[in-house]
C-alpha atoms as a PDB file:
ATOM      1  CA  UNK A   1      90.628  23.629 -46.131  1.00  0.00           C
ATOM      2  CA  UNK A   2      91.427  20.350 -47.347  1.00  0.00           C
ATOM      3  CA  UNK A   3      86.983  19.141 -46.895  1.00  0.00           C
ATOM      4  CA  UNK A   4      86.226  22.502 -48.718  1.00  0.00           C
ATOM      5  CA  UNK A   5      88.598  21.946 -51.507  1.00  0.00           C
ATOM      6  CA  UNK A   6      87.821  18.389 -52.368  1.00  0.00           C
ATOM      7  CA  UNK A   7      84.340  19.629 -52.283  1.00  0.00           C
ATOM      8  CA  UNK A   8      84.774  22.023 -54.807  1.00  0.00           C
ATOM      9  CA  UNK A   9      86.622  19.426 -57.168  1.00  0.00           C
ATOM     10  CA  UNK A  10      83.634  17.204 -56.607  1.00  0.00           C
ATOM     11  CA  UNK A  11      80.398  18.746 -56.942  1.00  0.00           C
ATOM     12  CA  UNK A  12      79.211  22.227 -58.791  1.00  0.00           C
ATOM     13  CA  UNK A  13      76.812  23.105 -55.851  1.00  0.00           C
ATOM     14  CA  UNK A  14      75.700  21.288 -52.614  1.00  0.00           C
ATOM     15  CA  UNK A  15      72.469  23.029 -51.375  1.00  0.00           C
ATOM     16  CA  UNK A  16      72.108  22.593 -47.674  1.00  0.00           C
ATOM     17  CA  UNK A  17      70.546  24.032 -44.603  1.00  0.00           C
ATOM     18  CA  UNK A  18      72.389  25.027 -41.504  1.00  0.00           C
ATOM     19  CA  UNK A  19      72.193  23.388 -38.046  1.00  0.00           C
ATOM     20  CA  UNK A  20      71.616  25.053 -35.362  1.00  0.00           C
ATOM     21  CA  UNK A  21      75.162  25.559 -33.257  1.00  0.00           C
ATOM     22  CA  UNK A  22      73.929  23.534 -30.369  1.00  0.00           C
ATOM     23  CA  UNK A  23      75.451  20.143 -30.399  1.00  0.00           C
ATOM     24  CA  UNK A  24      73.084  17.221 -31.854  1.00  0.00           C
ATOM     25  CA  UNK A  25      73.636  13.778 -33.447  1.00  0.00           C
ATOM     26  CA  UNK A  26      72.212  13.731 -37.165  1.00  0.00           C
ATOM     27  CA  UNK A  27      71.691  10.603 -38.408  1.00  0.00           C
ATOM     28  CA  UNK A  28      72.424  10.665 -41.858  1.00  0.00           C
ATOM     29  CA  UNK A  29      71.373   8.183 -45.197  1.00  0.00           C
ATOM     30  CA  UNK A  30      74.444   6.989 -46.938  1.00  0.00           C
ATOM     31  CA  UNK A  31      74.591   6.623 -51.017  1.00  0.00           C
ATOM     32  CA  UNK A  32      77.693   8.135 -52.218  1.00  0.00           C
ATOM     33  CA  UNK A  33      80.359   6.315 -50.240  1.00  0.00           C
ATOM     34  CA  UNK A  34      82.970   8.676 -48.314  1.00  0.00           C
ATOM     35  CA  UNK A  35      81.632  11.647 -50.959  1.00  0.00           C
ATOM     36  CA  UNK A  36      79.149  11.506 -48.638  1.00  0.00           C
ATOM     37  CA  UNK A  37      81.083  12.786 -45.888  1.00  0.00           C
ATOM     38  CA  UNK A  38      82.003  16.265 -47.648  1.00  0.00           C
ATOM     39  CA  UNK A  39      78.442  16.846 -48.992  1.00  0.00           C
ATOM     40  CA  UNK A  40      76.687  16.523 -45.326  1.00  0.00           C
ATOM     41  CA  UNK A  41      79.734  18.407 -43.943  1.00  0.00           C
ATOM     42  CA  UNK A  42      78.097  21.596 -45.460  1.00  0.00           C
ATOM     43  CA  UNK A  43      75.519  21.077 -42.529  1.00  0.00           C
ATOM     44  CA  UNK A  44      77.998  22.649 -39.938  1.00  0.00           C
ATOM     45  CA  UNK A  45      81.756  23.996 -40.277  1.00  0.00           C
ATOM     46  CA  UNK A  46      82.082  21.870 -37.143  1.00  0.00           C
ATOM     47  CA  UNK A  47      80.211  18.588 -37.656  1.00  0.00           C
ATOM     48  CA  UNK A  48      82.321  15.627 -36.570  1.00  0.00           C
ATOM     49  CA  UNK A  49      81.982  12.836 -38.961  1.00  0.00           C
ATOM     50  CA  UNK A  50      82.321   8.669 -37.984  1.00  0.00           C
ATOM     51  CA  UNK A  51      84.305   7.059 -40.551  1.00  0.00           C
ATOM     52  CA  UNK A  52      84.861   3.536 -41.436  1.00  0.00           C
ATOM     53  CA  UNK A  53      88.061   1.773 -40.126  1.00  0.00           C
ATOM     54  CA  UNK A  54      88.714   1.148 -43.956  1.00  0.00           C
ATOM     55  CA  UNK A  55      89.534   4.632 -44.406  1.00  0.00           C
ATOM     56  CA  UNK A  56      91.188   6.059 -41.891  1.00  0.00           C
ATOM     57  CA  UNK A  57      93.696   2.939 -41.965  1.00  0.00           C
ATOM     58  CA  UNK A  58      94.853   5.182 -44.670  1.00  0.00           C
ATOM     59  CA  UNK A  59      96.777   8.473 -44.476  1.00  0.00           C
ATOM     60  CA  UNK A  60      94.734   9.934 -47.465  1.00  0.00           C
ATOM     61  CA  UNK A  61      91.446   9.057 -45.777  1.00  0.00           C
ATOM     62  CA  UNK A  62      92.661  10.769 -41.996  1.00  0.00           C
ATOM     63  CA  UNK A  63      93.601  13.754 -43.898  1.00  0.00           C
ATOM     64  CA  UNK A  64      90.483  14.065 -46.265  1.00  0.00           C
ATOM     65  CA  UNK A  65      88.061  13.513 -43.673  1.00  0.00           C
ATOM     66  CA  UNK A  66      89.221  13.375 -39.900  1.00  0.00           C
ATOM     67  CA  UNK A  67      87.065  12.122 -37.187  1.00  0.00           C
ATOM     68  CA  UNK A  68      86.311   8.843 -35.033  1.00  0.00           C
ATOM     69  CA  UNK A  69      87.239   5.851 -36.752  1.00  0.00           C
ATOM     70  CA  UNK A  70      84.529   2.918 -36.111  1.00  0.00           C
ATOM     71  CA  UNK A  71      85.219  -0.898 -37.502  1.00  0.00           C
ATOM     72  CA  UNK A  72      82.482  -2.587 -39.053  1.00  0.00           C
ATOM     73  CA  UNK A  73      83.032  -6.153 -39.805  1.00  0.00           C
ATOM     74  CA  UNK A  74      84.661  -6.232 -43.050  1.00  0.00           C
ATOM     75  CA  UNK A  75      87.131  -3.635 -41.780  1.00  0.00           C
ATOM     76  CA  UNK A  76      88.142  -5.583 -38.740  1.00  0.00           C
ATOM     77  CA  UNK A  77      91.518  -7.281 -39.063  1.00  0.00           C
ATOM     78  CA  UNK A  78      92.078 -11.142 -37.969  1.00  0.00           C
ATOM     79  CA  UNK A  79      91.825 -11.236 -33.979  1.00  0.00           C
ATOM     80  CA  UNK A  80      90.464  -8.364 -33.124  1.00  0.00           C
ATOM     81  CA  UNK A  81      87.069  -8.873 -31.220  1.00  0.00           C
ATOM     82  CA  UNK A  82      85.360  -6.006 -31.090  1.00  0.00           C
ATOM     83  CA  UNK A  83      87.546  -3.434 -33.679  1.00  0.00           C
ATOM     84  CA  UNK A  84      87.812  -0.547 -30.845  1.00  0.00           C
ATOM     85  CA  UNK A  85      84.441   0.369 -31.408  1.00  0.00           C
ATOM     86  CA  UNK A  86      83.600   0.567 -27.812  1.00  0.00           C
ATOM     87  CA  UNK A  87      86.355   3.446 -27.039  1.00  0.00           C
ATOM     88  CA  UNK A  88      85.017   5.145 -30.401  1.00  0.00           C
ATOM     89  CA  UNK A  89      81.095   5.366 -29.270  1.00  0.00           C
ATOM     90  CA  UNK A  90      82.553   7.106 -26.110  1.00  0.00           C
ATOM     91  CA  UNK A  91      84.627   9.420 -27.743  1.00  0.00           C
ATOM     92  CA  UNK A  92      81.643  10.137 -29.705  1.00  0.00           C
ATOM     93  CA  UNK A  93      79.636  10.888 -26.474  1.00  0.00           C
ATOM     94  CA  UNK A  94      82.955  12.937 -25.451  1.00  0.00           C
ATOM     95  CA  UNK A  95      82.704  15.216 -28.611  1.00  0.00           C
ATOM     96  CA  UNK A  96      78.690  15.944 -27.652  1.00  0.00           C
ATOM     97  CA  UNK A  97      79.353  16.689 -24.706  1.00  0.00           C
ATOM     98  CA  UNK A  98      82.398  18.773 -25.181  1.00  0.00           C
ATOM     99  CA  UNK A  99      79.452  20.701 -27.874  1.00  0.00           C
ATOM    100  CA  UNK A 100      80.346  19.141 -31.213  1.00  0.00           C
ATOM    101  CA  UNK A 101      77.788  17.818 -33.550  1.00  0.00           C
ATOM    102  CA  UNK A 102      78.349  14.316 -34.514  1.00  0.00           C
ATOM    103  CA  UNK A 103      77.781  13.159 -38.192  1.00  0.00           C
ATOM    104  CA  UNK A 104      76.589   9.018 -38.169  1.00  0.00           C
ATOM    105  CA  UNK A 105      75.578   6.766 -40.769  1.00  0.00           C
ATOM    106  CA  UNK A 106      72.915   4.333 -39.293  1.00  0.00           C
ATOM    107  CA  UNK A 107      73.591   1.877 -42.443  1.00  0.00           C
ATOM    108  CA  UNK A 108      77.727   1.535 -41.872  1.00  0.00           C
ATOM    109  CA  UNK A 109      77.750   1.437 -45.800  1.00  0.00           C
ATOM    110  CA  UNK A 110      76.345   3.353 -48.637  1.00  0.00           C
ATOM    111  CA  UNK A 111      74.082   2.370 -52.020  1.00  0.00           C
ATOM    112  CA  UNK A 112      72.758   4.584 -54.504  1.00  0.00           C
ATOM    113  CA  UNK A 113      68.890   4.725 -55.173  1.00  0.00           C
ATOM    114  CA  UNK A 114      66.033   5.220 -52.809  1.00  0.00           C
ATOM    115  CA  UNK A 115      66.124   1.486 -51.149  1.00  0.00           C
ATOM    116  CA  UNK A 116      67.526   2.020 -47.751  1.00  0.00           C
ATOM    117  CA  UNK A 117      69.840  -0.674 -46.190  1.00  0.00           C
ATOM    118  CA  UNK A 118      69.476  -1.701 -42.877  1.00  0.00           C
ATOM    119  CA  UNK A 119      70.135   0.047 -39.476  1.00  0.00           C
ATOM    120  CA  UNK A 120      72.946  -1.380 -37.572  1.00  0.00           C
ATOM    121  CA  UNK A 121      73.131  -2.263 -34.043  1.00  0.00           C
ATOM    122  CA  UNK A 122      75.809   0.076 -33.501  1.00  0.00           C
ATOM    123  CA  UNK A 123      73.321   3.270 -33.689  1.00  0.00           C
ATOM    124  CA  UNK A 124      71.045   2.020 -30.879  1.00  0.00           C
ATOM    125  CA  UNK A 125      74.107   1.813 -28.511  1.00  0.00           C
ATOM    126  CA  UNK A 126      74.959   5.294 -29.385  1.00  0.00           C
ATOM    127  CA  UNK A 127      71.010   6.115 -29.108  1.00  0.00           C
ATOM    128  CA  UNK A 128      70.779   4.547 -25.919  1.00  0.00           C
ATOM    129  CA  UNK A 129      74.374   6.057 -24.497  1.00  0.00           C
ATOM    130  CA  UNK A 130      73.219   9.325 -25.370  1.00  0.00           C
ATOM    131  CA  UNK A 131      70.231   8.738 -23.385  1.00  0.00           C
ATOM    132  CA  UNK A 132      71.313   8.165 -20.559  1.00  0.00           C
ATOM    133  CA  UNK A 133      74.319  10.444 -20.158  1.00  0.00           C
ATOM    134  CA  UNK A 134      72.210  13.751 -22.786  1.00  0.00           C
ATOM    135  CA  UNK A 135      69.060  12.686 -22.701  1.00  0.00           C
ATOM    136  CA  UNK A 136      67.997  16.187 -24.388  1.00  0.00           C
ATOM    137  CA  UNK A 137      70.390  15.861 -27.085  1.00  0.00           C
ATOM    138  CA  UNK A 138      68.678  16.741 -30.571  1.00  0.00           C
ATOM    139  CA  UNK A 139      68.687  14.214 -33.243  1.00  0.00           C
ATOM    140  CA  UNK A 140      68.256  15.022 -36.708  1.00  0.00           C
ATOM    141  CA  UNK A 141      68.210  12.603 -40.243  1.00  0.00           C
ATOM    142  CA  UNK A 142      69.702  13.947 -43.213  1.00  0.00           C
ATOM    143  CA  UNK A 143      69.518  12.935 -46.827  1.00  0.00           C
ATOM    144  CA  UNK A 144      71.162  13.730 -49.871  1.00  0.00           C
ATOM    145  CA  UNK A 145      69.661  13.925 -53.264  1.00  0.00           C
ATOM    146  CA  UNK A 146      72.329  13.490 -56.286  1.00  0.00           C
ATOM    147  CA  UNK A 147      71.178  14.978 -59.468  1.00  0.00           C
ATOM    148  CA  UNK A 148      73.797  12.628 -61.173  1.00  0.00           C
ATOM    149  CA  UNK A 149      75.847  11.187 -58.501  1.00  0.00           C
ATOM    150  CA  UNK A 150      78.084   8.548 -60.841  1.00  0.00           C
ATOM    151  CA  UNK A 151      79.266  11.756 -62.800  1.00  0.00           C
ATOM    152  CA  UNK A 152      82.085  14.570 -61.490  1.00  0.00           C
ATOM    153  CA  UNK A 153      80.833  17.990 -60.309  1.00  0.00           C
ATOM    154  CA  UNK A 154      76.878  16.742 -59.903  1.00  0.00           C
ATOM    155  CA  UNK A 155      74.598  18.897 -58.003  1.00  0.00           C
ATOM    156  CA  UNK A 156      73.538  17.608 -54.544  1.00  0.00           C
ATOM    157  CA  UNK A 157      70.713  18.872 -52.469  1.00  0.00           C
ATOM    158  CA  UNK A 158      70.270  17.906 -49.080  1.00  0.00           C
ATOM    159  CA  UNK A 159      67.436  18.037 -46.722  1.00  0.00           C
ATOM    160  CA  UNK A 160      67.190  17.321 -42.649  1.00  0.00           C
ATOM    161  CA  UNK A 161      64.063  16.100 -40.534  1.00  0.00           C
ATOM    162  CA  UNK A 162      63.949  17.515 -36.612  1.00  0.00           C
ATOM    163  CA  UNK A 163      64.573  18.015 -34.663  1.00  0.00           C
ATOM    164  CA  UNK A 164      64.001  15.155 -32.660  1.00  0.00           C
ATOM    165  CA  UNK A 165      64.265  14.111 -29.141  1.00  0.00           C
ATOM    166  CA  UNK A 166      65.542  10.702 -28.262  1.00  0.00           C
ATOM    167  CA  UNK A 167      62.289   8.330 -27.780  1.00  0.00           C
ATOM    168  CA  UNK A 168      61.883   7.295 -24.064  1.00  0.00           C
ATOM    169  CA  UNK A 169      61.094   3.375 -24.958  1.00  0.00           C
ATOM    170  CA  UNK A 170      64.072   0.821 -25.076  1.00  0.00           C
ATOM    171  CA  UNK A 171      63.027  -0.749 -27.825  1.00  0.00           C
ATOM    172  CA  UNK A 172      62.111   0.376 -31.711  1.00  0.00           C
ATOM    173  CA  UNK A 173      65.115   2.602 -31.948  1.00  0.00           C
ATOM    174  CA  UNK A 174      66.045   0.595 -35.083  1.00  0.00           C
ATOM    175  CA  UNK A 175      62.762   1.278 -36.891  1.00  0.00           C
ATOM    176  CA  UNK A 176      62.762   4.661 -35.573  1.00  0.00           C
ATOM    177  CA  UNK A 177      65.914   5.757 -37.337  1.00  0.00           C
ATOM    178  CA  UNK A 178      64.935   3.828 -40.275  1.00  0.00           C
ATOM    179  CA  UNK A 179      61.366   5.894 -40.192  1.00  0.00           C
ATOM    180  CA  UNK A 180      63.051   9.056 -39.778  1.00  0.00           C
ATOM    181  CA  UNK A 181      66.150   8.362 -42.683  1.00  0.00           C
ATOM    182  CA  UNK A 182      63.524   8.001 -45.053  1.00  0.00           C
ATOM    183  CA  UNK A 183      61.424  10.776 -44.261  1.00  0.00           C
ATOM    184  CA  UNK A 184      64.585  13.471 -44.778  1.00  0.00           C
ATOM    185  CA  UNK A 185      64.854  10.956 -48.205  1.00  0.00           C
ATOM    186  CA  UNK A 186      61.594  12.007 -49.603  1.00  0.00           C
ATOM    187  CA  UNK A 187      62.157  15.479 -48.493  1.00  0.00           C
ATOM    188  CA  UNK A 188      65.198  15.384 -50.612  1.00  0.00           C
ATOM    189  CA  UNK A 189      63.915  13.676 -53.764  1.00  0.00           C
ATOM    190  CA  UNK A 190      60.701  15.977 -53.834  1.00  0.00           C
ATOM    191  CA  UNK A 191      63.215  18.563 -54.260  1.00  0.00           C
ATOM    192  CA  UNK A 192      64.141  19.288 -57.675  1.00  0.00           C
ATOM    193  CA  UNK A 193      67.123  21.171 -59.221  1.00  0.00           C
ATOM    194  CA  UNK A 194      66.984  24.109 -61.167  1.00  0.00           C
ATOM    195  CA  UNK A 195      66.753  23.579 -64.821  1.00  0.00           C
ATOM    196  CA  UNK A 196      69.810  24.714 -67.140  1.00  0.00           C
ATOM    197  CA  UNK A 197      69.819  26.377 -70.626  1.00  0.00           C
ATOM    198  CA  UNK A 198      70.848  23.648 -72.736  1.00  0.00           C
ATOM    199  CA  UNK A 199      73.262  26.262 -75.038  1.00  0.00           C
ATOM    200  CA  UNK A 200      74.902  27.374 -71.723  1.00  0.00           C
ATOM    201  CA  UNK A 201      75.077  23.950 -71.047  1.00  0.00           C
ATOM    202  CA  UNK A 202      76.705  22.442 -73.980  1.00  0.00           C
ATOM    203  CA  UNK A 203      78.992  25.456 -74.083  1.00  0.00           C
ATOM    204  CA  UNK A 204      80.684  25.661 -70.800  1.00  0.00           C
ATOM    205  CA  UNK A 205      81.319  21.892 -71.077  1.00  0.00           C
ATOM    206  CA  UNK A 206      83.128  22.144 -74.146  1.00  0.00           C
ATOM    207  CA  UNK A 207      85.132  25.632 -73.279  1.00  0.00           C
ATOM    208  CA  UNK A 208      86.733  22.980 -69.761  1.00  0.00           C
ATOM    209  CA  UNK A 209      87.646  20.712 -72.060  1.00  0.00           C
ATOM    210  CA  UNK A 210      89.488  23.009 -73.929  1.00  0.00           C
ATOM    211  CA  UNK A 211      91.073  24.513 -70.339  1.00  0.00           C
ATOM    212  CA  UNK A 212      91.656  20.978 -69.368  1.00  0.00           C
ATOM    213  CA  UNK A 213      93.646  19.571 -72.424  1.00  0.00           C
ATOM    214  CA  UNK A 214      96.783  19.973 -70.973  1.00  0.00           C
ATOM    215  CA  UNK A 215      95.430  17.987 -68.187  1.00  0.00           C
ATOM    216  CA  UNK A 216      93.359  15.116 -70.288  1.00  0.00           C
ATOM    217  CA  UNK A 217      95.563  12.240 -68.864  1.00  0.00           C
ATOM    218  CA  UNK A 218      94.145  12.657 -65.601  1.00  0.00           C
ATOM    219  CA  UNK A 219      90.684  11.714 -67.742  1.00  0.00           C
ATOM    220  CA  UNK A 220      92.341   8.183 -68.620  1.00  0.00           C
ATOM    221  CA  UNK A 221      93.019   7.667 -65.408  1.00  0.00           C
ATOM    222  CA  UNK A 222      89.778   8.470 -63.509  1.00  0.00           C
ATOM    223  CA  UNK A 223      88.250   5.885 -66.391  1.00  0.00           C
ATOM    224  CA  UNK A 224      90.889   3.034 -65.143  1.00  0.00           C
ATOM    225  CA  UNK A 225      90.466   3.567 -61.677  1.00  0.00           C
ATOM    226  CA  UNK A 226      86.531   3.089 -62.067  1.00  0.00           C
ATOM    227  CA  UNK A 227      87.524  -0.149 -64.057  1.00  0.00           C
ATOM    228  CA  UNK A 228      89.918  -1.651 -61.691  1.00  0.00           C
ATOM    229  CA  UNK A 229      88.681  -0.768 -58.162  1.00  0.00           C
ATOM    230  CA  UNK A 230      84.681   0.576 -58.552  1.00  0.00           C
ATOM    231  CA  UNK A 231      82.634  -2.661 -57.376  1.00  0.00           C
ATOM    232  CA  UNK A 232      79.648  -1.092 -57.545  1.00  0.00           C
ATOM    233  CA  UNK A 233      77.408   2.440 -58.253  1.00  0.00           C
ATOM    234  CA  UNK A 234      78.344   3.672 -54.768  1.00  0.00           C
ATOM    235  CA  UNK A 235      81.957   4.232 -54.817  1.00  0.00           C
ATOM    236  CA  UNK A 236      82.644   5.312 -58.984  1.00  0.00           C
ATOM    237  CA  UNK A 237      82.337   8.934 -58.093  1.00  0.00           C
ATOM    238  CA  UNK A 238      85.083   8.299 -55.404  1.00  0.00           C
ATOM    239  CA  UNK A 239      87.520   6.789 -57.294  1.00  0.00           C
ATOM    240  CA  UNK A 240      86.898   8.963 -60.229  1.00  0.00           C
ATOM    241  CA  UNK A 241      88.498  11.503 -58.206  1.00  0.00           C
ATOM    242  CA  UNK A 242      91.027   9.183 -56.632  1.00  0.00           C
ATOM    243  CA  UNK A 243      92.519   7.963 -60.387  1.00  0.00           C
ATOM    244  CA  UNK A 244      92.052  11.475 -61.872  1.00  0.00           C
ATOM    245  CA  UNK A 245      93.567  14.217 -58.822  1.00  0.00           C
ATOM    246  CA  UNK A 246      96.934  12.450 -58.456  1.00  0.00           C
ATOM    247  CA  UNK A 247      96.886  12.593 -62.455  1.00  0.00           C
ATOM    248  CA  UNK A 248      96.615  16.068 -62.598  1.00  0.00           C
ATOM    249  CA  UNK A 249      99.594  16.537 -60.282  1.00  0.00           C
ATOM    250  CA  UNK A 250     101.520  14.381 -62.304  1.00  0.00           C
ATOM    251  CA  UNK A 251     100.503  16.318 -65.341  1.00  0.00           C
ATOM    252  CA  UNK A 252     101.940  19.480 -63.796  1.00  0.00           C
ATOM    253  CA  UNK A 253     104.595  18.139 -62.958  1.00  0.00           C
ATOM    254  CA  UNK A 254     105.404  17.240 -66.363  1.00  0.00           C
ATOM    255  CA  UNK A 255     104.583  20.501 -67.613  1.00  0.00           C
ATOM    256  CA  UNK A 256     106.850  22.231 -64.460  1.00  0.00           C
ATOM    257  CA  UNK A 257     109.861  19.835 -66.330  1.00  0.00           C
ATOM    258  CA  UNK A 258     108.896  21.131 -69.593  1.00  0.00           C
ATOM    259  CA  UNK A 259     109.136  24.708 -68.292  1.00  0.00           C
ATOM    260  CA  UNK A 260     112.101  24.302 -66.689  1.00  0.00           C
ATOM    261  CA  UNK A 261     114.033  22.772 -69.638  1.00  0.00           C
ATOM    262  CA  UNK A 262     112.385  25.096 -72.629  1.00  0.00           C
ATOM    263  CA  UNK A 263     113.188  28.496 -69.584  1.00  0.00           C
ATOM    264  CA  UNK A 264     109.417  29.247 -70.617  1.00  0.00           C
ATOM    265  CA  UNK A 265     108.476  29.642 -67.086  1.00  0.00           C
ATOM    266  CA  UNK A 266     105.178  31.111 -67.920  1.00  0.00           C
ATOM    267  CA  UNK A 267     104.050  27.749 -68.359  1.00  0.00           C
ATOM    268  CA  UNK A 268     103.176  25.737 -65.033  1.00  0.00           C
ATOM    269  CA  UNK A 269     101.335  28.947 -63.768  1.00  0.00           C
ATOM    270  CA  UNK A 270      98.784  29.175 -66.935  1.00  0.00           C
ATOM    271  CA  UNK A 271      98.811  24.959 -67.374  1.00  0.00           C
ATOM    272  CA  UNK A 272      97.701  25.049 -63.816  1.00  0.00           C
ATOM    273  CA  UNK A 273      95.115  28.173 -63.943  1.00  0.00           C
ATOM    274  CA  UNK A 274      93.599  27.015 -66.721  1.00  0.00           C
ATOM    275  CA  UNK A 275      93.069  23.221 -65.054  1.00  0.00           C
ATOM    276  CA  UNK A 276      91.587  25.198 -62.287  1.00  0.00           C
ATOM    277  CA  UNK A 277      88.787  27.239 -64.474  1.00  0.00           C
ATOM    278  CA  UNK A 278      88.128  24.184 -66.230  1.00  0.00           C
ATOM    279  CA  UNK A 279      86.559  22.775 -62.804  1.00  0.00           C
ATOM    280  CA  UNK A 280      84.651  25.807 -62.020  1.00  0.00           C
ATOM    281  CA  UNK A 281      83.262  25.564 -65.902  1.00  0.00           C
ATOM    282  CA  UNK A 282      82.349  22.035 -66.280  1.00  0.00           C
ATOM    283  CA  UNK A 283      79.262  20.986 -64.726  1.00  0.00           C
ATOM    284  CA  UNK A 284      77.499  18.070 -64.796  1.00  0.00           C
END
């Protein structure tokens, strides 16, 4: 509930296919930093994600988007040799083989644009455990295409390449993901979005601003959040949402004080509704 909701907040429409219910691994291109993780989760209500170390050292990140916690090197604290990761790749073979698809980002971090980053060593170790222990596990590579993916509800279409089976050489698995990341990629950009009527447009963006006035703090905030913790094009989406959703609460909070000292308690419900159908109205 939590994944579909955030979701909604973030993006007007994420356009995805459907895997197939039998487990597989889908190696997946990262751009949008952990907004990532709830556009690809369209894939499959049960697709388990791996998520950085960074984030699920955090309550909000285990609760936005669950899974099997992997350190990379900048997430690793002083003295610890290996961050855990070797317990996490076999809880990720546990999941497959238990029937769960597993969601992995070859790259361990995200950029926006078409330039891929490389793939880590950690993907040929789960590669070559899955091998050995499902060698006829599917693999597929996934890419998302952001229509404007530094704005708030953007479109987002995604595409998939396989399936795949697991090549029998030891070596190349690298350049194999790599080749298959950016073949879902160009999938994805040849796809293009729907025009929109310009009028339509113009209009429903200015009738969720008017829904969203009692609300416009939260807009501050998102825009100091971006300028205090956004170090680059990957992550401003994120912590647009991150400055501007605990904004909104506090907003209605304000608003539940104001109801509650005025006896107009008419007010939180239609302050809140009204946030609520400025979402589904703006677009992007």
């Amino acid at each position: 509930m939590i994944v579909h909701l955030w979701r909604w907040l973030s993006f007007d429409r994420v356009q995805a296919p459907r895997l197939p219910e039998e487990p597989a691994i889908v190696l997946a291109a990262h751009y949008n930093g952990l907004l990532d993780g709830f556009v690809y989760s369209v894939l499959s209500p049960g697709l388990l994600g791996v998520i950085s170390a960074q984030w699920h050292r955090t309550a909000l990140g285990r609760v936005l988007l669950p899974g099997i916690s992997v350190s990379r090197k900048k997430d690793r604290k002083q003295g610890d040799a290996d961050g855990g990761n070797l317990a996490a790749f076999k809880g990720m073979l546990g999941a497959l083989k238990m029937g769960r698809s597993l969601l992995y980002f070859p790259e361990g971090t995200s950029r926006l644009g078409a330039e891929r980053l490389p793939v880590q060593r950690g993907t040929e170790l789960l590669l070559r455990m899955a091998r050995t222990s499902l060698p006829d596990i599917p693999v597929y590579f996934a890419a998302a295409h952001y229509e404007s993916p530094t704005t708030w509800r953007s479109r987002v279409i995604v595409e998939l390449d396989g399936p795949h089976c697991l090549p029998e050489s030891k070596t190349g698995l690298s350049e194999w993901v790599a080749d298959g990341m950016l073949r879902a990629q160009e999938k994805a950009l040849a796809r293009t979005f729907p025009p929109r009527l310009q009028t339509v447009f113009i209009g429903r963006r200015i009738f969720a601003v008017m829904l969203m006035l009692p609300v416009m703090p939260a807009w501050l905030a998102s825009t100091l959040a971006i300028r205090r913790y956004a170090d680059d094009t990957n992550v401003i989406s994120l912590w647009r949402m991150l400055g501007g959703i605990p904004a909104v609460f506090a907003c209605w909070l304000l608003w539940l004080l104001a109801a509650w000292l005025t006896g107009c308690f008419w007010i939180l419900p239609t302050v809140m509704a009204a946030s609520l159908m400025g979402v589904a109205a703006w677009t992007s």
